[in-house]
C-alpha atoms as a PDB file:
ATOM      1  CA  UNK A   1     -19.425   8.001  -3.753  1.00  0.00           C
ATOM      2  CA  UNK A   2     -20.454   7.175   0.086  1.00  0.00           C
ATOM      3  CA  UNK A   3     -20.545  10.187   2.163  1.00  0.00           C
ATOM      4  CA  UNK A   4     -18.386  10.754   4.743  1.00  0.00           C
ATOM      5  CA  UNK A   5     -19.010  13.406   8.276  1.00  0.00           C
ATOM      6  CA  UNK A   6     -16.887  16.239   8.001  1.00  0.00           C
ATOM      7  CA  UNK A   7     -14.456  14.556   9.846  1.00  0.00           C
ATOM      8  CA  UNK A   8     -14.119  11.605   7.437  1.00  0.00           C
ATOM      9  CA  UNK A   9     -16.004   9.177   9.135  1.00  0.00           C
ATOM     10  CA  UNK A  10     -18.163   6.846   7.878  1.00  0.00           C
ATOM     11  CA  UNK A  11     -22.088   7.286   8.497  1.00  0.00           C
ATOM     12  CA  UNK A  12     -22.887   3.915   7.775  1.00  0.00           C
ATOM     13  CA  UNK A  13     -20.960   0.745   8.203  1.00  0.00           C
ATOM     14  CA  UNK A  14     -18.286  -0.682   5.425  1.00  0.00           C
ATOM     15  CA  UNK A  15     -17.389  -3.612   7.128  1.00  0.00           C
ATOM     16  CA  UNK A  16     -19.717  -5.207   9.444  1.00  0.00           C
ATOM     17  CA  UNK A  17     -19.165  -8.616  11.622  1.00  0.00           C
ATOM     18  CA  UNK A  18     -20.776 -10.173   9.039  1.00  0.00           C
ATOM     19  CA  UNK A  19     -18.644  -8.886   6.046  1.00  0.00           C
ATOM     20  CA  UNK A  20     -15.238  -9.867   7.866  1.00  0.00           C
ATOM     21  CA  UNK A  21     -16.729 -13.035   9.371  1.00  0.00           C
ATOM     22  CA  UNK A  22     -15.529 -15.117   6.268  1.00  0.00           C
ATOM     23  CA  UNK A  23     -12.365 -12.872   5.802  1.00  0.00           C
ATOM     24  CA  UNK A  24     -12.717 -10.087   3.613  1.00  0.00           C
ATOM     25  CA  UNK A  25     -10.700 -11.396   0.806  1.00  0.00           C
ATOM     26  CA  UNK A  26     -13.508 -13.425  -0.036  1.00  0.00           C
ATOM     27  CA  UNK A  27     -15.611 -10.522  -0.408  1.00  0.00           C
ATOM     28  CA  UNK A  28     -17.164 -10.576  -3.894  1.00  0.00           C
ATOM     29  CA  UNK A  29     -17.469  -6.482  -3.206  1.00  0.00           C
ATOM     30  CA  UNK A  30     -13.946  -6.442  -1.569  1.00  0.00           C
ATOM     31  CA  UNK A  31     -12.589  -3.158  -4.194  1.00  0.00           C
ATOM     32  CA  UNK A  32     -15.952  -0.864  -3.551  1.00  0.00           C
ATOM     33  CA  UNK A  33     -16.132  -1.562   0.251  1.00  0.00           C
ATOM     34  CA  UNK A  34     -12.299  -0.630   0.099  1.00  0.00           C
ATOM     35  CA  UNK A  35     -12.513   2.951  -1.707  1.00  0.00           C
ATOM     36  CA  UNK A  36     -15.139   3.520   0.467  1.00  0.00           C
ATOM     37  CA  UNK A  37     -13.742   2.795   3.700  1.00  0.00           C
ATOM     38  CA  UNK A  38     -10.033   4.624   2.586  1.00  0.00           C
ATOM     39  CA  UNK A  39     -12.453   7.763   1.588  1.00  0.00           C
ATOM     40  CA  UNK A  40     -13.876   7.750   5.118  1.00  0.00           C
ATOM     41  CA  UNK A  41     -10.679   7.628   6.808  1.00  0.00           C
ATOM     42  CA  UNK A  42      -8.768   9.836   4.460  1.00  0.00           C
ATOM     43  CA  UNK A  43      -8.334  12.354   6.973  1.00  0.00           C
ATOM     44  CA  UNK A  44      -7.127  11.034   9.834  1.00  0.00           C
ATOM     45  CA  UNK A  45      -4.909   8.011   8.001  1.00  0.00           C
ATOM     46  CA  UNK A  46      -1.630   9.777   8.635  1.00  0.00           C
ATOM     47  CA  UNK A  47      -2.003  10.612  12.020  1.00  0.00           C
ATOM     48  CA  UNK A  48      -2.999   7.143  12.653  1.00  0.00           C
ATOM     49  CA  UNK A  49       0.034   5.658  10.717  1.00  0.00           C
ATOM     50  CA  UNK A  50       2.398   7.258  13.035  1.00  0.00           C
ATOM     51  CA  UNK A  51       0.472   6.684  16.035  1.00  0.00           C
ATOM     52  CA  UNK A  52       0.106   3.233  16.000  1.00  0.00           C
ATOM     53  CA  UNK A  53       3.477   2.226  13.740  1.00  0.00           C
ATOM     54  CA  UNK A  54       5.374   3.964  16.700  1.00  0.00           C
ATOM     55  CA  UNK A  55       6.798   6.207  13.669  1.00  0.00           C
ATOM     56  CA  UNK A  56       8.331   3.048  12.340  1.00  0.00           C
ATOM     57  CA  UNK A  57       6.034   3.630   8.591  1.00  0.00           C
ATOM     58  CA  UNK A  58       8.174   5.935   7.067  1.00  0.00           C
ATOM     59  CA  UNK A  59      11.219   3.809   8.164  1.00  0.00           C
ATOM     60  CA  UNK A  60       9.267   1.413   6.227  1.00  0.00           C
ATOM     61  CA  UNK A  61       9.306   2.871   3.078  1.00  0.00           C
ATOM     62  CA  UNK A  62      12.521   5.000   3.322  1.00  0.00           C
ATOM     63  CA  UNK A  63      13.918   1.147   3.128  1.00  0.00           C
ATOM     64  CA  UNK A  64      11.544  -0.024   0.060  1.00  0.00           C
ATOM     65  CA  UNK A  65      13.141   3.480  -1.757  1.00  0.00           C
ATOM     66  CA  UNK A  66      16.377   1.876  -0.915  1.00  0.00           C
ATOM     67  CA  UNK A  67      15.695  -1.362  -2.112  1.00  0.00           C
ATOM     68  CA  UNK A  68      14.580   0.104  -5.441  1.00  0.00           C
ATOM     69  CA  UNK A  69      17.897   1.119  -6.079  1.00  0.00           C
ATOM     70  CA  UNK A  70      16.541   4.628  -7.842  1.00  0.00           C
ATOM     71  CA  UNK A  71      18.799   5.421 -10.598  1.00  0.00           C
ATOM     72  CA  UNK A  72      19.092   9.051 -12.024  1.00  0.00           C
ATOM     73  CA  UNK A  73      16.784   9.400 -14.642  1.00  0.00           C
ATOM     74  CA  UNK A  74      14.679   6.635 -13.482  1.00  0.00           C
ATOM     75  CA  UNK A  75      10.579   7.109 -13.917  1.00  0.00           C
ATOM     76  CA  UNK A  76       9.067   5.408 -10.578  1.00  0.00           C
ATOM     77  CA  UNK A  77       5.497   4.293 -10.375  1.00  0.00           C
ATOM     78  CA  UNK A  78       3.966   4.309  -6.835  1.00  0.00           C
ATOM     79  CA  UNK A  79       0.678   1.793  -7.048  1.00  0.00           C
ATOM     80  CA  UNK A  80      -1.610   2.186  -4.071  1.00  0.00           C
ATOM     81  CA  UNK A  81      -0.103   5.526  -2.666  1.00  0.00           C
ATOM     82  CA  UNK A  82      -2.474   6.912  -0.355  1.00  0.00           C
ATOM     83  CA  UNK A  83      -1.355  10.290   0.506  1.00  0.00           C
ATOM     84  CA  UNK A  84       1.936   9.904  -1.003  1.00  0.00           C
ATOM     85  CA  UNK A  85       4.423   9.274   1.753  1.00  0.00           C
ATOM     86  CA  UNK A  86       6.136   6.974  -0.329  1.00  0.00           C
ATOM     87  CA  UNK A  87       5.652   8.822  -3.637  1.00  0.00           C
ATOM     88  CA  UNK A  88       7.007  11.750  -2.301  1.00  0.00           C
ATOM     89  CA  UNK A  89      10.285   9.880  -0.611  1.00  0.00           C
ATOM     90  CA  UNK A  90      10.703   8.524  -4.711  1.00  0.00           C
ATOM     91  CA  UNK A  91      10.264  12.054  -5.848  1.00  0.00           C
ATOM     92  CA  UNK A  92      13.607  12.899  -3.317  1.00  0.00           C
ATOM     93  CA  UNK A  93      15.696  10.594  -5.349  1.00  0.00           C
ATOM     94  CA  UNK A  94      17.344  10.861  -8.593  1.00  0.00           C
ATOM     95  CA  UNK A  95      14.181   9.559 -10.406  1.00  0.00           C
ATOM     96  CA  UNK A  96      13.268  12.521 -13.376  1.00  0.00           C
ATOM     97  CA  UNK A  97       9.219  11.475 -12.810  1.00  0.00           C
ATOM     98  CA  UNK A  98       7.312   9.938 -10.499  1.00  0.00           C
ATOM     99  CA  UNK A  99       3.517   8.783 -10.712  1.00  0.00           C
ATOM    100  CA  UNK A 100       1.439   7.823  -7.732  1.00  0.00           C
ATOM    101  CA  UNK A 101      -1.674   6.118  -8.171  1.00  0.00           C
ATOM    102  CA  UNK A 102      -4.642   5.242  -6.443  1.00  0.00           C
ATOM    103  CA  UNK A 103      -8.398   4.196  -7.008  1.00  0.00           C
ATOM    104  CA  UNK A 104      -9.815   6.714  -3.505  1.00  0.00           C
ATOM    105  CA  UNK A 105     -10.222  10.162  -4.602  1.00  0.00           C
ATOM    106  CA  UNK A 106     -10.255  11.343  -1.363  1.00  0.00           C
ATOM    107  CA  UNK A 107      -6.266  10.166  -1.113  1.00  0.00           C
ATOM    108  CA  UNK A 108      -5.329  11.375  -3.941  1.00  0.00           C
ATOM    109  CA  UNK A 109      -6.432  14.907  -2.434  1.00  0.00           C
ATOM    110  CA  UNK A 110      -4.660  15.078   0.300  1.00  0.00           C
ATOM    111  CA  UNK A 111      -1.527  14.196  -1.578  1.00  0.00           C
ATOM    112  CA  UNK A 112      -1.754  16.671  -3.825  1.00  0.00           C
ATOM    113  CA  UNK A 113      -1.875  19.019  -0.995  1.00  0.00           C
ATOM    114  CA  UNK A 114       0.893  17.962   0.678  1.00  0.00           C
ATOM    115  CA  UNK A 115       3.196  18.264  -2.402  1.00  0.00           C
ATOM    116  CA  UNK A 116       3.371  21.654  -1.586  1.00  0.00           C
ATOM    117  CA  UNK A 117       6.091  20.572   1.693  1.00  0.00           C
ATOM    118  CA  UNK A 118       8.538  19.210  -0.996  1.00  0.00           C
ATOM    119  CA  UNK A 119      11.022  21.370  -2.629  1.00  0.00           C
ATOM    120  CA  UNK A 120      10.094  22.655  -5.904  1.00  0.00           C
ATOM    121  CA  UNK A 121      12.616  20.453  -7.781  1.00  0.00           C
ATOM    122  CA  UNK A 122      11.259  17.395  -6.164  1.00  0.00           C
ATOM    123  CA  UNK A 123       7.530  17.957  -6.390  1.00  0.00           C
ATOM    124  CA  UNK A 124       7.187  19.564  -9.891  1.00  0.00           C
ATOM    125  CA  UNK A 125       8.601  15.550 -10.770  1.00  0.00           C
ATOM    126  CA  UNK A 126       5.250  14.097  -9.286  1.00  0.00           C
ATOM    127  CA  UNK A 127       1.819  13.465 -11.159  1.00  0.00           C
ATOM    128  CA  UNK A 128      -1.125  11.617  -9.397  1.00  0.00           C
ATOM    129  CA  UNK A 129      -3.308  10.101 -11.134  1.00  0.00           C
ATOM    130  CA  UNK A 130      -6.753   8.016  -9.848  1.00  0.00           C
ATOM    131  CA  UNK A 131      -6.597   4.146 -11.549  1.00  0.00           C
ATOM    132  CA  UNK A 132      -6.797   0.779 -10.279  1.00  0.00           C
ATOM    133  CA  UNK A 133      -3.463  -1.417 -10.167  1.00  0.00           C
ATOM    134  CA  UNK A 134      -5.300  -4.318 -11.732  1.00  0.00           C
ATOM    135  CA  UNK A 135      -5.504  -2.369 -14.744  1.00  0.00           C
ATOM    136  CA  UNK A 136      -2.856   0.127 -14.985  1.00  0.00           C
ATOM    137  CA  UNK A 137      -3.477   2.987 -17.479  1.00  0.00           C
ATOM    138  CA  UNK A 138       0.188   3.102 -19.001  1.00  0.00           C
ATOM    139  CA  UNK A 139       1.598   1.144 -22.020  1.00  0.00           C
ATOM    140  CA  UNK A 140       3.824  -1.490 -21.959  1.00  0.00           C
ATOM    141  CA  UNK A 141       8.019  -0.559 -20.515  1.00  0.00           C
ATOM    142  CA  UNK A 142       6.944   2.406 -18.898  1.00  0.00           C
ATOM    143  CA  UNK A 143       8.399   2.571 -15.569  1.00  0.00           C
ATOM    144  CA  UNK A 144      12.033   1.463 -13.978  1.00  0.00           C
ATOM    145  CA  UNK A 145      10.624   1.305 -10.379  1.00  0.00           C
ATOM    146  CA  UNK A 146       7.056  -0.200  -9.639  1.00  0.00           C
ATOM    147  CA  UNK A 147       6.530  -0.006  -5.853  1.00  0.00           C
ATOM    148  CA  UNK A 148       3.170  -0.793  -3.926  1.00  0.00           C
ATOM    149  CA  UNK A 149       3.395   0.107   0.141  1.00  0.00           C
ATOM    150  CA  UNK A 150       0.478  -1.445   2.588  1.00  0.00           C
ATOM    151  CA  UNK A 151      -1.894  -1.886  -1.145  1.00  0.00           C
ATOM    152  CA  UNK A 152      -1.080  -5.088  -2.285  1.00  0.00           C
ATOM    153  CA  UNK A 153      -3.536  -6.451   0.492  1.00  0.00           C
ATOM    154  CA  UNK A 154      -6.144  -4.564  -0.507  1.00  0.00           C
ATOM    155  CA  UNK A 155      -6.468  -5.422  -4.043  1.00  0.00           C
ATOM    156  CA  UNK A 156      -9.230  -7.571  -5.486  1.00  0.00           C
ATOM    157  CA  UNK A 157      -6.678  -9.852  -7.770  1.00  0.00           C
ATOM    158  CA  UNK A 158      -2.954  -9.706  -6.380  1.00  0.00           C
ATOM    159  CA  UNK A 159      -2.021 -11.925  -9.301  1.00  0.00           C
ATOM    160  CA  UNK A 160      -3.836  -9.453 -12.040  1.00  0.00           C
ATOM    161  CA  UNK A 161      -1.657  -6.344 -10.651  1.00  0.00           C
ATOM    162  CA  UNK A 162       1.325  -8.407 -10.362  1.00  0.00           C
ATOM    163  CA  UNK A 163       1.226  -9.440 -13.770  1.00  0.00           C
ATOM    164  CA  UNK A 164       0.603  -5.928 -14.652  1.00  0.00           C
ATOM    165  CA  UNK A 165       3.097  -4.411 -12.612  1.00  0.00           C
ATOM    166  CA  UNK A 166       5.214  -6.671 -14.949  1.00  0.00           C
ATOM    167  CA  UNK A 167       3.587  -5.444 -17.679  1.00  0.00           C
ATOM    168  CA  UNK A 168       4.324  -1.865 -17.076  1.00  0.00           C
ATOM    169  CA  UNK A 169       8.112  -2.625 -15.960  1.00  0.00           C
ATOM    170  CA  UNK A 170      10.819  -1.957 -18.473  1.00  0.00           C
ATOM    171  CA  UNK A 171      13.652  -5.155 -18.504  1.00  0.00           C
ATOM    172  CA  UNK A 172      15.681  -5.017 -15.440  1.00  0.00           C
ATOM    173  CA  UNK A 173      13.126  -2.801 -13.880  1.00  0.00           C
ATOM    174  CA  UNK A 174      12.752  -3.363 -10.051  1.00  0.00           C
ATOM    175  CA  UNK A 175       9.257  -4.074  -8.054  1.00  0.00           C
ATOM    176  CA  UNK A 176       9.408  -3.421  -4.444  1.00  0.00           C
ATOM    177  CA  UNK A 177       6.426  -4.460  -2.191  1.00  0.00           C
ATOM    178  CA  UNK A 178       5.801  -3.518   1.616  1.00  0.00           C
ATOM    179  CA  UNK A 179       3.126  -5.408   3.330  1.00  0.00           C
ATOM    180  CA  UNK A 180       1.982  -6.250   6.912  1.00  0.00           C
ATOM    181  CA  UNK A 181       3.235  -9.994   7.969  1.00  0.00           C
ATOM    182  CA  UNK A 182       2.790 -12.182  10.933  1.00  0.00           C
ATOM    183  CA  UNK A 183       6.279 -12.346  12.892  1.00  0.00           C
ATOM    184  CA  UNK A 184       7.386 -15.780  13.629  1.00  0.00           C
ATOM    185  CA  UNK A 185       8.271 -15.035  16.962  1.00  0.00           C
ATOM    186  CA  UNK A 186       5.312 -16.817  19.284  1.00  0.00           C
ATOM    187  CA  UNK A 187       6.580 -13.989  21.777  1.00  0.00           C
ATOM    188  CA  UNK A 188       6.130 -11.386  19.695  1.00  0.00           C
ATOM    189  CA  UNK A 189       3.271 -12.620  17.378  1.00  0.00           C
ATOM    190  CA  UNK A 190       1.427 -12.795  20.630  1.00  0.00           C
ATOM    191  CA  UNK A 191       2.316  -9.309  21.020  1.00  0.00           C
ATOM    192  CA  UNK A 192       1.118  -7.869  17.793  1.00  0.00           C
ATOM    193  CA  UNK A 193      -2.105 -10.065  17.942  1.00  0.00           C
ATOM    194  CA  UNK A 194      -3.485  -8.314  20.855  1.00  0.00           C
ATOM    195  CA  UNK A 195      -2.025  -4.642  19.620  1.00  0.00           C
ATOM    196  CA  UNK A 196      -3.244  -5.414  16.163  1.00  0.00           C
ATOM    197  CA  UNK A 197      -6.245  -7.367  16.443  1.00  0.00           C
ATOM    198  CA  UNK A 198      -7.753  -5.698  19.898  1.00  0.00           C
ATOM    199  CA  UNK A 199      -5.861  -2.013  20.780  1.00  0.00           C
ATOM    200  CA  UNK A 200      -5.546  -0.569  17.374  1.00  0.00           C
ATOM    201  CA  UNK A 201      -8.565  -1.061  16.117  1.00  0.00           C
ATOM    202  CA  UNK A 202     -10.040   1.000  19.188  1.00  0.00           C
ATOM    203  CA  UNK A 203      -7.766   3.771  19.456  1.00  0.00           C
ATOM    204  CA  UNK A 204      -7.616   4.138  15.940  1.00  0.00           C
ATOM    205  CA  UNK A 205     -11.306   4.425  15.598  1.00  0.00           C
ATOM    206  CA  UNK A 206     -11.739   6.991  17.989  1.00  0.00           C
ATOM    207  CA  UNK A 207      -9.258   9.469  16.190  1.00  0.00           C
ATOM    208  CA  UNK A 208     -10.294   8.987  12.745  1.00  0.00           C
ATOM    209  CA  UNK A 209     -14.358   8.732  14.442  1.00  0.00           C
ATOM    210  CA  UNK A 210     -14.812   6.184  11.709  1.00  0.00           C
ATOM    211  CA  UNK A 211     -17.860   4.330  11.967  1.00  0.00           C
ATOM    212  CA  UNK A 212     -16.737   2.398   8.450  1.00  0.00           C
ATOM    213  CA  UNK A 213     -15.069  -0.577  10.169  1.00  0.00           C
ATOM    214  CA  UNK A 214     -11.807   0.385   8.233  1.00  0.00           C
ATOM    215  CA  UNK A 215      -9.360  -0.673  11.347  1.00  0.00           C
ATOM    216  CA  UNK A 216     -11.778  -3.678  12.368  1.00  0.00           C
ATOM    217  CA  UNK A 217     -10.736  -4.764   8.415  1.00  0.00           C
ATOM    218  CA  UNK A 218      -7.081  -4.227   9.155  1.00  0.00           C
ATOM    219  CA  UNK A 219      -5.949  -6.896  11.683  1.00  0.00           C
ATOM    220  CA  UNK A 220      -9.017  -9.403   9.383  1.00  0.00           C
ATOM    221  CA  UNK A 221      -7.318  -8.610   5.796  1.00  0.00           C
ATOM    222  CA  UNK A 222      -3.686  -9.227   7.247  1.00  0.00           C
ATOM    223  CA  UNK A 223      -4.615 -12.169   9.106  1.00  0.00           C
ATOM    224  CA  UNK A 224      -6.596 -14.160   6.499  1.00  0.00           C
ATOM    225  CA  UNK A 225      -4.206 -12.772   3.216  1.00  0.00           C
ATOM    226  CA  UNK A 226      -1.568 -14.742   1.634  1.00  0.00           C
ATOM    227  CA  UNK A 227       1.067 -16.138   3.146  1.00  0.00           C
ATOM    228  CA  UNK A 228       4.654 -14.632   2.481  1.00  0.00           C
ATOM    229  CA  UNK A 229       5.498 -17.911   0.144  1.00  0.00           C
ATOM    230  CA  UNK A 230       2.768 -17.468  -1.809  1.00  0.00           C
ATOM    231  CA  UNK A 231       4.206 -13.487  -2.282  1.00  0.00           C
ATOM    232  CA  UNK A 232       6.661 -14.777  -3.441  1.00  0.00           C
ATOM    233  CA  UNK A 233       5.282 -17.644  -6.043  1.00  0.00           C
ATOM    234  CA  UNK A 234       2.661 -14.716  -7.376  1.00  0.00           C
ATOM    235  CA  UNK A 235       5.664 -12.576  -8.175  1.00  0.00           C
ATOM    236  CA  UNK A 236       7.809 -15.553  -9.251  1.00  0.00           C
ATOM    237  CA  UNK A 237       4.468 -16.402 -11.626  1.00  0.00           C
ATOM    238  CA  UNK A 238       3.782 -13.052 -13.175  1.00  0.00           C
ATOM    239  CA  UNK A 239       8.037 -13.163 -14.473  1.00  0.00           C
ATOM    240  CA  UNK A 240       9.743 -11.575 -11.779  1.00  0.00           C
ATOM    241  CA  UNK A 241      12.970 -13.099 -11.030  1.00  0.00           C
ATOM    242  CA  UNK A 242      15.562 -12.442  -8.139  1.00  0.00           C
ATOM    243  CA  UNK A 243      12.255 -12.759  -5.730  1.00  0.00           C
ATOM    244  CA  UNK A 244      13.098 -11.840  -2.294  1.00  0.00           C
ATOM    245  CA  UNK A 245      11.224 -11.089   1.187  1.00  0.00           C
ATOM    246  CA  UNK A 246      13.208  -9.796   4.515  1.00  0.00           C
ATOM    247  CA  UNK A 247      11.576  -9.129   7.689  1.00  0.00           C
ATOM    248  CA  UNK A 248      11.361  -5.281   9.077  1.00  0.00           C
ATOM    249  CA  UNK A 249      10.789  -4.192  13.096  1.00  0.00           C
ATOM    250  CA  UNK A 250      10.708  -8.082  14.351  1.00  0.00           C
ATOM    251  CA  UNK A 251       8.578  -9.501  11.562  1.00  0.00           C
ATOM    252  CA  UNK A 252       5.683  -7.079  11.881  1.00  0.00           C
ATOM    253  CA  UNK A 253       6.589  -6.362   8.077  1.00  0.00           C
ATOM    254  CA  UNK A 254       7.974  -7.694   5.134  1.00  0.00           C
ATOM    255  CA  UNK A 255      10.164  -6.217   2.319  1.00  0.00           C
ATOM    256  CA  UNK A 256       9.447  -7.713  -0.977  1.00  0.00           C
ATOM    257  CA  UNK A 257      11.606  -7.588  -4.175  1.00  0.00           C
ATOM    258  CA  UNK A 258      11.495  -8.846  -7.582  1.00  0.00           C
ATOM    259  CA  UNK A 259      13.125  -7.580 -10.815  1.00  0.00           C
ATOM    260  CA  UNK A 260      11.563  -7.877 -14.195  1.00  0.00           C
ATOM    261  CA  UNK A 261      13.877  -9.994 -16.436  1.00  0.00           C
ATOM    262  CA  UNK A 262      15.631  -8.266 -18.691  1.00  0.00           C
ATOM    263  CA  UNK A 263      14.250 -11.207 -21.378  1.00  0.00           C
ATOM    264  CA  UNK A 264      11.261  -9.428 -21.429  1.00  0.00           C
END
C-alpha cells in the first residue's frame, strides 16, 4: 500500500501532468493510481464533499435512496461507498441488510467508524466489505437495490461492473447511479469549469494537504468520461431496461436509473 503523512496526504505524486495529460481513463494503471490516491485523501474526503458541493452531496444521494424505491425487506448493495454516506442513508430505510463495498481500505475504515452515529437498529443492518465492482464477490440474485454514488467514474471497465451489477440484481431489482455531468447551460457550464477545473482543485488540496493529485484527477476524469448517452447505452447493454438520467443542482449531476428485467 502507498504511504500516506499522518494527515492523509500523499508523499509522492498519483497523478502527475503527465498521467492526466491523455485523460486518465486511458490510464493502463487507472484502478492502482485510484486506491492510492482515495487512501491518501481518506481523511479529509468528507470535509471536502461538503465544502465544495455547498452541502448539496447528501441531497444527492438522499434522492438516489429515493429513486431506489427501498422496499421493506429489501437487501441494498452500495458499490463504491467511500465512507458510507450513502450506505448509511440505505441502512435508514426499510431495507433488512445493507452491504457497502469498496476496493480503498482506508474508506472502508472510516465507515466503519462512523456507523457508530446511526441508531442501533439501523447500523447493526450494515456489513462492509473491501472488493472491486468489476468483480463483485456475491452470487447471482443477491441484491434488490444496486447503487454506485461518484464510483462509476472511477472504475477501470464501466461496462464489466455494469454487467455485473446486473449480475448480482434479482428480477425487477433497481440500479441507481449518481455521477458528476457537464450542465448544458453555456452560463453555467462556464461556471462549473472554472470552480471545478481551477478553484476546487486548490482549496481542496490545501485541506486534505494532498500532494497525490487526487482533485487535479477530478475535474480530468469528469471531463474526458463518458458522455450521459453512452450511460445510458452501457446500462441499456448490460440488460437494464426502464434506463433513465435527470439532471440534479442545474446539471452539475446526473441521476441514473435502470431496473433489471424481471426476464432475467
Amino acid at each position: 500500500m502507498h504511504s500516506t503523512d499522518a494527515q492523509g496526504g500523499g508523499r509522492d505524486p498519483v497523478w502527475t501532468d503527465d498521467a492526466l495529460a491523455n485523460g486518465p481513463h486511458t490510464d493502463e494503471d487507472k484502478p492502482t493510481k485510484v486506491r492510492r490516491m482515495f487512501a491518501a485523501i481518506a481523511g479529509s474526503y468528507d470535509l471536502n464533499n461538503r465544502v465544495h458541493s455547498f452541502g448539496r452531496d447528501q441531497a444527492w444521494r438522499r434522492a438516489a435512496v429515493r429513486a431506489a424505491g427501498v422496499r421493506g425487506g429489501d437487501a441494498v448493495l452500495d458499490v463504491a461507498c467511500g465512507t458510507g454516506d450513502l450506505t448509511q442513508a440505505f441502512a435508514r430505510t426499510g431495507a433488512s441488510r445493507v452491504v457497502g463495498l469498496d476496493f480503498t481500505q482506508e474508506m472502508l475504515d472510516l465507515a466503519g467508524r462512523k456507523r457508530g452515529s446511526l441508531g442501533e437498529a439501523a447500523a447493526s443492518k450494515i456489513e462492509y466489505i473491501n472488493g472491486d465492482a468489476t468483480g463483485l464477490p456475491f452470487g447471482d440474485d443477491s441484491f434488490d437495490v444496486v447503487s454506485i454514488a461518484f464510483g462509476i467514474r472511477n472504475v477501470g471497465e464501466p461496462d464489466r461492473a455494469f454487467a455485473e451489477f446486473a449480475r448480482v440484481l434479482r428480477p425487477g431489482g433497481r440500479l441507481v447511479v449518481l455521477e458528476f455531468d457537464t450542465p448544458r447551460n453555456p452560463v453555467v457550464r462556464a461556471g462549473n469549469r472554472f470552480y471545478s477545473g481551477w478553484l476546487m482543485p486548490r482549496t481542496a488540496s490545501l485541506i486534505a494537504r494532498d500532494r497525490s493529485g487526487a482533485y487535479r484527477y477530478l475535474p480530468k476524469s469528469v471531463e474526458t468520461f463518458i458522455s450521459r448517452q453512452q450511460m445510458l447505452d452501457g446500462m441499456a447493454g448490460a440488460g437494464f431496461c426502464e434506463v433513465s438520467a435527470r439532471s440534479l443542482t442545474l446539471g452539475v449531476c446526473a441521476l441514473y436509473r435502470g431496473a433489471r428485467s424481471a426476464g432475467g
